[in-house]
N, C-alpha and C. Protein backbone atom coordinates (compact mmCIF):
# COMPACT_ATOMS: atom_id res chain seq x y z
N UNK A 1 22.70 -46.51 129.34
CA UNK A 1 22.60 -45.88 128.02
C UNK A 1 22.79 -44.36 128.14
N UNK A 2 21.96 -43.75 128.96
CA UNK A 2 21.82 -42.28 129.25
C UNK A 2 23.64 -41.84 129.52
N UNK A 3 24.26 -42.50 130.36
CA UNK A 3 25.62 -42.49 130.69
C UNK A 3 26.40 -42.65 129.78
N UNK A 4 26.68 -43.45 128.61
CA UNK A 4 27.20 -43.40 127.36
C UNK A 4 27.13 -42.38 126.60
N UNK A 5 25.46 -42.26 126.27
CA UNK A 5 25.66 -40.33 125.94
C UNK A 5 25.80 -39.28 126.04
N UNK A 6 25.96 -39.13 127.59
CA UNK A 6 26.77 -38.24 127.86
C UNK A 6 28.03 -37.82 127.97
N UNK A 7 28.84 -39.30 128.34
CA UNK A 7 30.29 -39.86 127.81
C UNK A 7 30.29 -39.23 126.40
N UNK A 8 29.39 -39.34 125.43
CA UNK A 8 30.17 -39.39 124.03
C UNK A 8 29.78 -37.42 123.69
N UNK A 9 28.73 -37.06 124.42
CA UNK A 9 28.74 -35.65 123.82
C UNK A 9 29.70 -34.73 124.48
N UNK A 10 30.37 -35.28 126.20
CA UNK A 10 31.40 -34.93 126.25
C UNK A 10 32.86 -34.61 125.66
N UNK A 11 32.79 -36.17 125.21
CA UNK A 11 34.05 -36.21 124.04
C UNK A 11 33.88 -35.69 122.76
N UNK A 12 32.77 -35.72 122.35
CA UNK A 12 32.72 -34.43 121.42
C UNK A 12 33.20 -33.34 121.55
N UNK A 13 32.63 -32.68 122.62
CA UNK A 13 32.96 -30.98 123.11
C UNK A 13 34.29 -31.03 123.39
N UNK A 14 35.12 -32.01 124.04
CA UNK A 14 36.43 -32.09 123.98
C UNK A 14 36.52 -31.56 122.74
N UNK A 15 36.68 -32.54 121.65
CA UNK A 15 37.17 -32.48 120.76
C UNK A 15 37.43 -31.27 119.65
N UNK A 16 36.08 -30.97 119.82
CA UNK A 16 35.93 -29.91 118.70
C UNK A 16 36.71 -28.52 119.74
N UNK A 17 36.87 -28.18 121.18
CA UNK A 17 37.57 -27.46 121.94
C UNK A 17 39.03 -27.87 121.74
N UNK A 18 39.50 -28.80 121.16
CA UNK A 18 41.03 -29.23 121.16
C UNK A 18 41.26 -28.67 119.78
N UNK A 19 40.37 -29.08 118.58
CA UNK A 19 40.53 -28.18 117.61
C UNK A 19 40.88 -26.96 117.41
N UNK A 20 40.04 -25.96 118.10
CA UNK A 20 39.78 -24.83 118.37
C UNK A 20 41.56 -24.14 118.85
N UNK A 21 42.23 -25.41 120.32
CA UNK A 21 43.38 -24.99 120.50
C UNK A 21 44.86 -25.53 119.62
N UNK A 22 44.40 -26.49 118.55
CA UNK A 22 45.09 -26.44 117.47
C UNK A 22 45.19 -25.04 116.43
N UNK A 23 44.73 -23.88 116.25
CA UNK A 23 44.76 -23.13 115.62
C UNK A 23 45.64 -22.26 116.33
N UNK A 24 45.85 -21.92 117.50
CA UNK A 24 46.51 -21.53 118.20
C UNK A 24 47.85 -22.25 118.76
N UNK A 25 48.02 -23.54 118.70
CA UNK A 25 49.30 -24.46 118.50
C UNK A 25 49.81 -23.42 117.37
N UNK A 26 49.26 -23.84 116.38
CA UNK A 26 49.78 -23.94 114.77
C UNK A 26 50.73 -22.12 115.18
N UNK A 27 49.68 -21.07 115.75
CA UNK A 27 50.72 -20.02 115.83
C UNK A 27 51.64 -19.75 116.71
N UNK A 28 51.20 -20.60 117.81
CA UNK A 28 52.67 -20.51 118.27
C UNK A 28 53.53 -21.22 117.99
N UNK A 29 53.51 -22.19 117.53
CA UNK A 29 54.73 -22.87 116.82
C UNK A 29 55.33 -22.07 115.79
N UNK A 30 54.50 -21.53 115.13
CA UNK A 30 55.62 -20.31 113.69
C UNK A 30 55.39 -18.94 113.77
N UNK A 31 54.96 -18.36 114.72
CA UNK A 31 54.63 -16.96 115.21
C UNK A 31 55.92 -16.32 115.26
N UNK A 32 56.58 -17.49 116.11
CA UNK A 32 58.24 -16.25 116.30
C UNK A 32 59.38 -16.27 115.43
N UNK A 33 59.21 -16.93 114.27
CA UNK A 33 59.74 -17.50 113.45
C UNK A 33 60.42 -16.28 112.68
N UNK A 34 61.60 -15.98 112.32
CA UNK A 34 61.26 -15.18 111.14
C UNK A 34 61.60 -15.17 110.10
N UNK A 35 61.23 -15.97 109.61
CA UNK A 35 60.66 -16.17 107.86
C UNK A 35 58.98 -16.29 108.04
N UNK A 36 58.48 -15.80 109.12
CA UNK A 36 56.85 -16.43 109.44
C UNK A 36 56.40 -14.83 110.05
N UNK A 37 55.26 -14.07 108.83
CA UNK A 37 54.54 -12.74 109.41
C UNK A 37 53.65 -13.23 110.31
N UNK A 38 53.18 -13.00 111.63
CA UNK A 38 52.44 -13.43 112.35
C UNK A 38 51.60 -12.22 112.80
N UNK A 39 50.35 -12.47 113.15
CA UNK A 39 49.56 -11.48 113.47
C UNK A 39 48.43 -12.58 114.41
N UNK A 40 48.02 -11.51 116.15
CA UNK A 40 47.22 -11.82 116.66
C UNK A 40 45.87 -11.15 116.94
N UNK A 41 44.86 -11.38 116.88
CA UNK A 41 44.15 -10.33 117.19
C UNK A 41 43.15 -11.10 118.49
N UNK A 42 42.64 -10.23 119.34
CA UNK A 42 42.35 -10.97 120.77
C UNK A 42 41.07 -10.28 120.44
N UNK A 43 40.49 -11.26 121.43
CA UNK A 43 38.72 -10.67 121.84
C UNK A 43 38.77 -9.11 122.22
N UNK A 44 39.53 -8.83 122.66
CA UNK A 44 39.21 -7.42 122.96
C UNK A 44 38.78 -6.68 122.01
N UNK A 45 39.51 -6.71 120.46
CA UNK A 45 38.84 -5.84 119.49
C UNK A 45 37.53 -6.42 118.97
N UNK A 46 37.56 -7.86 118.99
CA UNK A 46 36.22 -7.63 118.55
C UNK A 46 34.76 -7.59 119.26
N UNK A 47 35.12 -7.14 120.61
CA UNK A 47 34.36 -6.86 121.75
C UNK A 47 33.98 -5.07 121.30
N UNK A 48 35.28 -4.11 120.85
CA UNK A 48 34.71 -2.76 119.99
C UNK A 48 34.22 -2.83 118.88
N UNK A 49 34.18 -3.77 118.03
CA UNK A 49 33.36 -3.76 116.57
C UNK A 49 32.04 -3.97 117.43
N UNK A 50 31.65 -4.94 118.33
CA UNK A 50 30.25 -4.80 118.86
C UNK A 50 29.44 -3.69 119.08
N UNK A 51 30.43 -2.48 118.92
CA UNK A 51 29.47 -1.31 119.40
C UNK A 51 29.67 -0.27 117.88
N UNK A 52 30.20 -0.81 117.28
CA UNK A 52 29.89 -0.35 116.45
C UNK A 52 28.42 0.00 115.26
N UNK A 53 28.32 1.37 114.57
CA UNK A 53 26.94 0.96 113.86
C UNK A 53 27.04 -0.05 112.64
N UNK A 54 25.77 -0.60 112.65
CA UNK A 54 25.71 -2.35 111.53
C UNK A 54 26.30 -1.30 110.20
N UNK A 55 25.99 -0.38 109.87
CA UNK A 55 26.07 -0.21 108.41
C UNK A 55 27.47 0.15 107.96
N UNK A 56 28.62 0.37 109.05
CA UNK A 56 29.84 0.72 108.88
C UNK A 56 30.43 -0.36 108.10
N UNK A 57 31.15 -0.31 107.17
CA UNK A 57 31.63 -1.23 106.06
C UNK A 57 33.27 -0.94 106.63
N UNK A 58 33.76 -1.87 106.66
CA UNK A 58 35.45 -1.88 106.86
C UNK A 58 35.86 -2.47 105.87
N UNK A 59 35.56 -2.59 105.09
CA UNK A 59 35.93 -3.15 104.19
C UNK A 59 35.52 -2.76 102.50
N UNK A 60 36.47 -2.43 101.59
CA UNK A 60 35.69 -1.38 100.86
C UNK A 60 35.29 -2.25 99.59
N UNK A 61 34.86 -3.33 99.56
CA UNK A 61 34.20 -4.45 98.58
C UNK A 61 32.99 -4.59 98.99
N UNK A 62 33.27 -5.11 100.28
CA UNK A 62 31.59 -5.60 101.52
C UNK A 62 31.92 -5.56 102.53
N UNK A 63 30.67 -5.63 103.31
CA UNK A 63 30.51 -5.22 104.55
C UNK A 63 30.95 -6.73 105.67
N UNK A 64 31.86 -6.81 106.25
CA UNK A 64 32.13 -7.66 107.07
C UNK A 64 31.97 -7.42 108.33
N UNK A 65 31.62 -6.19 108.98
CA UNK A 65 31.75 -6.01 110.07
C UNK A 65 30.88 -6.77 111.01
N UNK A 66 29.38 -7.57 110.36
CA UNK A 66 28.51 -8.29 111.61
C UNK A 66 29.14 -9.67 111.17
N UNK A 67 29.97 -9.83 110.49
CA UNK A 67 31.10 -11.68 111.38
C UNK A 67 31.66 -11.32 112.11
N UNK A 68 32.74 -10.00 112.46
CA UNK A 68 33.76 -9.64 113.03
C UNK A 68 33.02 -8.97 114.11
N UNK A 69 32.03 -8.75 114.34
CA UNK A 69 31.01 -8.79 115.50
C UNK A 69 30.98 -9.62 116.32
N UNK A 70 31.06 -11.01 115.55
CA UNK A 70 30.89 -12.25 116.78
C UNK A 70 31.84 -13.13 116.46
N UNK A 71 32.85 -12.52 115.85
CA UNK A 71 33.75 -13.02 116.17
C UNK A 71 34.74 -13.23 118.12
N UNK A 72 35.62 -14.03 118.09
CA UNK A 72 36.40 -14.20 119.34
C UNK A 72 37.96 -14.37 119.24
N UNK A 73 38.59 -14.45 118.61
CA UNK A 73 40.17 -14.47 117.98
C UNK A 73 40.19 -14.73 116.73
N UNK A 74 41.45 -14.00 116.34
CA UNK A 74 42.10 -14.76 114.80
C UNK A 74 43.26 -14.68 114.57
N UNK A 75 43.99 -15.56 114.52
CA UNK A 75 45.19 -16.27 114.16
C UNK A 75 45.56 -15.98 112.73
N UNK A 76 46.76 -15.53 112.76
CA UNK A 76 47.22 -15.34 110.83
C UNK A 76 48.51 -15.88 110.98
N UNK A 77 49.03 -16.28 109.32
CA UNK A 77 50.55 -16.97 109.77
C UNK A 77 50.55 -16.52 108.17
N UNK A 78 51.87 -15.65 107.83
CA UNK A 78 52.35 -16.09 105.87
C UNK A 78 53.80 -15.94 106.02
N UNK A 79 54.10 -16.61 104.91
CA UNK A 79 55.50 -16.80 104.91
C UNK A 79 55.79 -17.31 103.42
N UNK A 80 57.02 -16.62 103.04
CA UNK A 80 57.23 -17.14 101.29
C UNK A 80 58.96 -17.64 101.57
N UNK A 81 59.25 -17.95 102.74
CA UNK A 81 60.21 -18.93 102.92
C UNK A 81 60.03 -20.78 102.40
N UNK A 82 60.37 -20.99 101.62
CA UNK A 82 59.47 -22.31 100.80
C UNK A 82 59.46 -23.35 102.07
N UNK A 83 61.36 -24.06 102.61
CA UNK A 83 60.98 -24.84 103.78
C UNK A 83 59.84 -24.81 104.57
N UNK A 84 60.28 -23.37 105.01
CA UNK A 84 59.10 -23.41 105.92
C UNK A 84 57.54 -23.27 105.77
N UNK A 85 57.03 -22.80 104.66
CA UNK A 85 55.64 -23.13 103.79
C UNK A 85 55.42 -23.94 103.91
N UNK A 86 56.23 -25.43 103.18
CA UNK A 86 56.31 -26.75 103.43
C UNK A 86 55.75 -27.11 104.74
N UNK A 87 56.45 -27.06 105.45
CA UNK A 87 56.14 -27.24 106.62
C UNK A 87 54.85 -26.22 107.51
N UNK A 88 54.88 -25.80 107.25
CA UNK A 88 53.22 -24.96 107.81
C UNK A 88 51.99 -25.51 106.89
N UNK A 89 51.98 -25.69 106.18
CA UNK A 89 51.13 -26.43 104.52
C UNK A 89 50.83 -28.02 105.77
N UNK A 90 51.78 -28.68 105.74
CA UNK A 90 51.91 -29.75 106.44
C UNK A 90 50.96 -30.10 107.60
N UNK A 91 51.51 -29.11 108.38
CA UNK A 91 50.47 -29.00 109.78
C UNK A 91 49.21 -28.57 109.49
N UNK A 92 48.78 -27.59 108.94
CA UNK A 92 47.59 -27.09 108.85
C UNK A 92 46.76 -28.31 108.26
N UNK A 93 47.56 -28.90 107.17
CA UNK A 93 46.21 -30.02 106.28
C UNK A 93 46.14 -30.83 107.48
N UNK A 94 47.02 -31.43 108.81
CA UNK A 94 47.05 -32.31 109.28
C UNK A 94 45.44 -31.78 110.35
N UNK A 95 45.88 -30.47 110.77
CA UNK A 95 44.85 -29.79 111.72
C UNK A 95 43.27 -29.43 111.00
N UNK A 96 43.51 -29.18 109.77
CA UNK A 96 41.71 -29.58 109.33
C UNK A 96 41.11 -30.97 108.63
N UNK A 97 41.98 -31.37 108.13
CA UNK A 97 41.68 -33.15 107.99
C UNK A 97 41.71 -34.21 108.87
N UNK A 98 41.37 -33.38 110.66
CA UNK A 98 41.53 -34.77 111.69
C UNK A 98 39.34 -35.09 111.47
N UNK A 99 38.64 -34.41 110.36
CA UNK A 99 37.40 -35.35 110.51
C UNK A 99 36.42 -34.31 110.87
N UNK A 100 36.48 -33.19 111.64
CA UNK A 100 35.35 -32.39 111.85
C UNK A 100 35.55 -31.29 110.91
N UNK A 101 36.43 -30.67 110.36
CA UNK A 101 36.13 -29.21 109.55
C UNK A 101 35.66 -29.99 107.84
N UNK A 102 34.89 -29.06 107.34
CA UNK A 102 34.18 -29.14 105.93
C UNK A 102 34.42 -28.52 105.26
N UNK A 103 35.09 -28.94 104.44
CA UNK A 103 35.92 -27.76 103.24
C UNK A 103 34.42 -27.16 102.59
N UNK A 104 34.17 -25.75 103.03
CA UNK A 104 33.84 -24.75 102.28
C UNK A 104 33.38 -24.39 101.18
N UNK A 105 34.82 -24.07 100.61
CA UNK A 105 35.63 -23.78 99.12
C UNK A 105 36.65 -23.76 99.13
N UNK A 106 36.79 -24.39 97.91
CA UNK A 106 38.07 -24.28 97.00
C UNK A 106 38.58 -23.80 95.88
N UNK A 107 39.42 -22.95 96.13
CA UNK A 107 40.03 -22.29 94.55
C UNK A 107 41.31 -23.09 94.44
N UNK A 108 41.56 -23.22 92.48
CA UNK A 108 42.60 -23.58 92.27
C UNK A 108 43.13 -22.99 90.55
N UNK A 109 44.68 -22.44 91.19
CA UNK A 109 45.00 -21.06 89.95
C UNK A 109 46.01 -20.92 89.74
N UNK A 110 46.59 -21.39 88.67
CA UNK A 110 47.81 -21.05 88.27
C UNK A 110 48.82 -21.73 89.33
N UNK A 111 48.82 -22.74 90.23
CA UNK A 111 49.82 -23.49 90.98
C UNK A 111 49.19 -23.13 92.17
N UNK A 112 48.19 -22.49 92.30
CA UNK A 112 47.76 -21.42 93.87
C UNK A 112 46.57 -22.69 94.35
N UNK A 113 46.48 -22.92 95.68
CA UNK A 113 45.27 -23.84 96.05
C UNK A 113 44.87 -22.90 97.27
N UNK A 114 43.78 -22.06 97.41
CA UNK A 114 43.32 -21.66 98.29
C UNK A 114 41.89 -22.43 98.97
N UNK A 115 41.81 -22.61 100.13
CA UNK A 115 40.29 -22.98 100.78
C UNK A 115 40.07 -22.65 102.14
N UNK A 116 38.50 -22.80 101.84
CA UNK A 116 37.92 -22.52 103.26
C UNK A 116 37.50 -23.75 103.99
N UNK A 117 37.54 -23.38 105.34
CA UNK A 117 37.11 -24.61 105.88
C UNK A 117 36.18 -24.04 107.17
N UNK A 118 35.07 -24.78 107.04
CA UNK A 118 34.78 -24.49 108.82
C UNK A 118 34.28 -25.64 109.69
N UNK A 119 34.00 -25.39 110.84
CA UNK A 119 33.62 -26.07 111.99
C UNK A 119 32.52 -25.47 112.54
N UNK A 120 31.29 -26.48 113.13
CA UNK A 120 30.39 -25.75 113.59
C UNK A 120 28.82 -26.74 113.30
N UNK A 121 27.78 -26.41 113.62
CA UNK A 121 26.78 -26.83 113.88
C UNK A 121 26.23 -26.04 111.87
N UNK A 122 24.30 -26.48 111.53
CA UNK A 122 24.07 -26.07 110.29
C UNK A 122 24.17 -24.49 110.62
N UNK A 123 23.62 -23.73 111.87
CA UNK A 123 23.56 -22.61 111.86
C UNK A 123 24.80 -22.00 112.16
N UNK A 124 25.81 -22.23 113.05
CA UNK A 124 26.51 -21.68 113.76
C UNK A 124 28.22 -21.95 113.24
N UNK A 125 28.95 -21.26 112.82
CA UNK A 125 30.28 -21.89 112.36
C UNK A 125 30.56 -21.16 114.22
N UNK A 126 31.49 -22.08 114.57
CA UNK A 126 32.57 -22.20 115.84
C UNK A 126 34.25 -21.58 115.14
N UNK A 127 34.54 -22.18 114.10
CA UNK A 127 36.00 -21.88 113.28
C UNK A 127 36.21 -21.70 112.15
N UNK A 128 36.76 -20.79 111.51
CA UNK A 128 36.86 -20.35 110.20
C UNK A 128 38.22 -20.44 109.40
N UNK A 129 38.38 -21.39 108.77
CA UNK A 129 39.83 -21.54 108.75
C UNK A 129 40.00 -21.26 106.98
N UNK A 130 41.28 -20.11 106.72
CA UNK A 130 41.42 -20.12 105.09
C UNK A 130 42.57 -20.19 105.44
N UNK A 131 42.98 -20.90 104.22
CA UNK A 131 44.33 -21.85 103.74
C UNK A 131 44.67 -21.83 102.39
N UNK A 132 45.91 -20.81 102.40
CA UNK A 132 46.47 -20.92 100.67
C UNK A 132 47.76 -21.11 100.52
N UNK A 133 48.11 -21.87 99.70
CA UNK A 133 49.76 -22.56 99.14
C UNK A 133 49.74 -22.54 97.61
N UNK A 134 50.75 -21.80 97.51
CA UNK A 134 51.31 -21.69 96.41
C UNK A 134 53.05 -22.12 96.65
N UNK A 135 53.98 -21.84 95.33
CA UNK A 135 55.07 -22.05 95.55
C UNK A 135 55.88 -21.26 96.02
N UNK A 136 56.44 -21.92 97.02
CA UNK A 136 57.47 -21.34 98.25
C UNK A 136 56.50 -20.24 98.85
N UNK A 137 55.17 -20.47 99.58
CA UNK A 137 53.68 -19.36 99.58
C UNK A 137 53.55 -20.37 100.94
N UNK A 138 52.87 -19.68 101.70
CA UNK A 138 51.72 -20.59 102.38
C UNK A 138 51.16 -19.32 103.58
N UNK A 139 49.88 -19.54 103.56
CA UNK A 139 49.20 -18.86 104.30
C UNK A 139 48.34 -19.23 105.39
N UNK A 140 47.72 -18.93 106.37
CA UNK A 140 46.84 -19.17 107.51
C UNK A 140 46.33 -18.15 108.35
N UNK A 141 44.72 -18.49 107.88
CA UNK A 141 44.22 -17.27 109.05
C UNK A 141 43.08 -18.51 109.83
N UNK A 142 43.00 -18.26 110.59
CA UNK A 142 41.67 -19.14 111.82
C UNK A 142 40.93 -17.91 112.41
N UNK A 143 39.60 -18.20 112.42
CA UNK A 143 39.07 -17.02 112.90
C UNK A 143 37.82 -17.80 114.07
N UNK A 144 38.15 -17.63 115.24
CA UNK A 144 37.05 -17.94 115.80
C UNK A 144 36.04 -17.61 116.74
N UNK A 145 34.95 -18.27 116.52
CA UNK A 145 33.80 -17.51 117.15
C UNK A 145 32.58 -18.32 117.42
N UNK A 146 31.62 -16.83 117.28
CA UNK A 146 29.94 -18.08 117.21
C UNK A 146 29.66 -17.25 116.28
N UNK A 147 29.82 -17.72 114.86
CA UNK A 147 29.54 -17.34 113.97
C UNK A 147 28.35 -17.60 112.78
N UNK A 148 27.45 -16.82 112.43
CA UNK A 148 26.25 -17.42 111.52
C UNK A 148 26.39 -17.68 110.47
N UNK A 149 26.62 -19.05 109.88
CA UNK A 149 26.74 -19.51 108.77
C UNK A 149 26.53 -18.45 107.68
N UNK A 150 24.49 -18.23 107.88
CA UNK A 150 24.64 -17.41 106.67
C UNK A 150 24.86 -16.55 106.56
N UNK A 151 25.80 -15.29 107.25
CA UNK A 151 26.24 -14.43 106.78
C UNK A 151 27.83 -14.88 106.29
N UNK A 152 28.50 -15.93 106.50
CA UNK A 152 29.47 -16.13 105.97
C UNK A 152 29.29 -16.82 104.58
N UNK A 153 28.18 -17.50 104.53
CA UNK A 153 27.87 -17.82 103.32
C UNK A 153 27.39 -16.40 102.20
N UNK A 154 26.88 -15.31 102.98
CA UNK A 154 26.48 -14.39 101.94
C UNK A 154 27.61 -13.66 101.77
N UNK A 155 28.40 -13.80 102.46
CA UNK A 155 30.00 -13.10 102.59
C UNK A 155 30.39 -13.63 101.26
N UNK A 156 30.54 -14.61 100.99
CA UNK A 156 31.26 -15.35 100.46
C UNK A 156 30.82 -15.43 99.04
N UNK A 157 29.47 -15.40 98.87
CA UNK A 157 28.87 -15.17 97.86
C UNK A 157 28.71 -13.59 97.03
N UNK A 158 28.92 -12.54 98.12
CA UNK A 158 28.94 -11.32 97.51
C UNK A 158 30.46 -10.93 97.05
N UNK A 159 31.57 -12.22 97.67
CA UNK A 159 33.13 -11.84 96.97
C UNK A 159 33.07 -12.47 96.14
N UNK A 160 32.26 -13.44 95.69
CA UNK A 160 32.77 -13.75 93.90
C UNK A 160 31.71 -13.10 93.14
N UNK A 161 30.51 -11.95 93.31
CA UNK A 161 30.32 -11.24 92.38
C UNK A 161 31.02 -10.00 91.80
């Protein structure tokens, strides 16, 4: 018995680690593309937001800087080439609908479907994935880390006031 569960929390940690290198598939597959803006950002920068002071706001709505604290990469992909939207739209629903990410939120506007999705334990998001398609539109950012729910939840709550 003891051997089974460790078998299965293994294959867990697989799993949700294969996820993790699906977000990074997804950009290198349309990174070099060009009809596809790509942007990487590596642990290194957000190893200098760590030393940064908490009250510094980068952001001139709210303060994001303690996610981007613990944050560890983020992946961006946009493109208003429609084929290829299509096709990035495609992969991405395929890469958060394999069963572990939890849609978030969802907006829906004028033809626009934006959402969030994450991965992760109640306290801890692991992946942060926003996803928007519109026509001949499609967007992707993955952000990942060891991230505290509730400040992404208060994040999230202080952008729709």
């Amino acid at each position: 018995m003891k051997r089974i569960l460790v078998t299965l929390a293994l294959l867990l940690a697989v799993g949700v680690s294969a996820l993790a290198q699906s977000g990074r598939k997804i950009y290198n597959k349309y990174s070099d593309m060009p009809e596809v803006n790509a942007t990487y950002v590596s642990p290194a920068i957000f190893r200098i937001f760590r030393h940064l002071p908490e009250d510094m706001a980068i952001s001139g709505d709210f303060n994001i800087l303690p996610l981007l604290k613990t944050a560890k990469g983020l992946y961006s992909l946009n493109t208003d080439d429609a084929q290829v939207a299509e096709k990035l739209y495609a992969d991405i629903k395929k890469y958060v609908t394999r069963g572990v990410y939890e849609i978030l939120m969802e907006t829906k506007e004028n033809g626009s479907v934006s959402r969030i999705y994450t991965v992760g334990n109640k306290d801890t998001v692991t992946s942060l994935v926003f996803v928007n398609q519109e026509d001949g539109h499609a967007s992707f950012l993955c952000l990942d880390g060891k991230m505290p729910r509730k400040q992404i939840e208060d994040l999230l709550e202080e952008a729709e006031d």
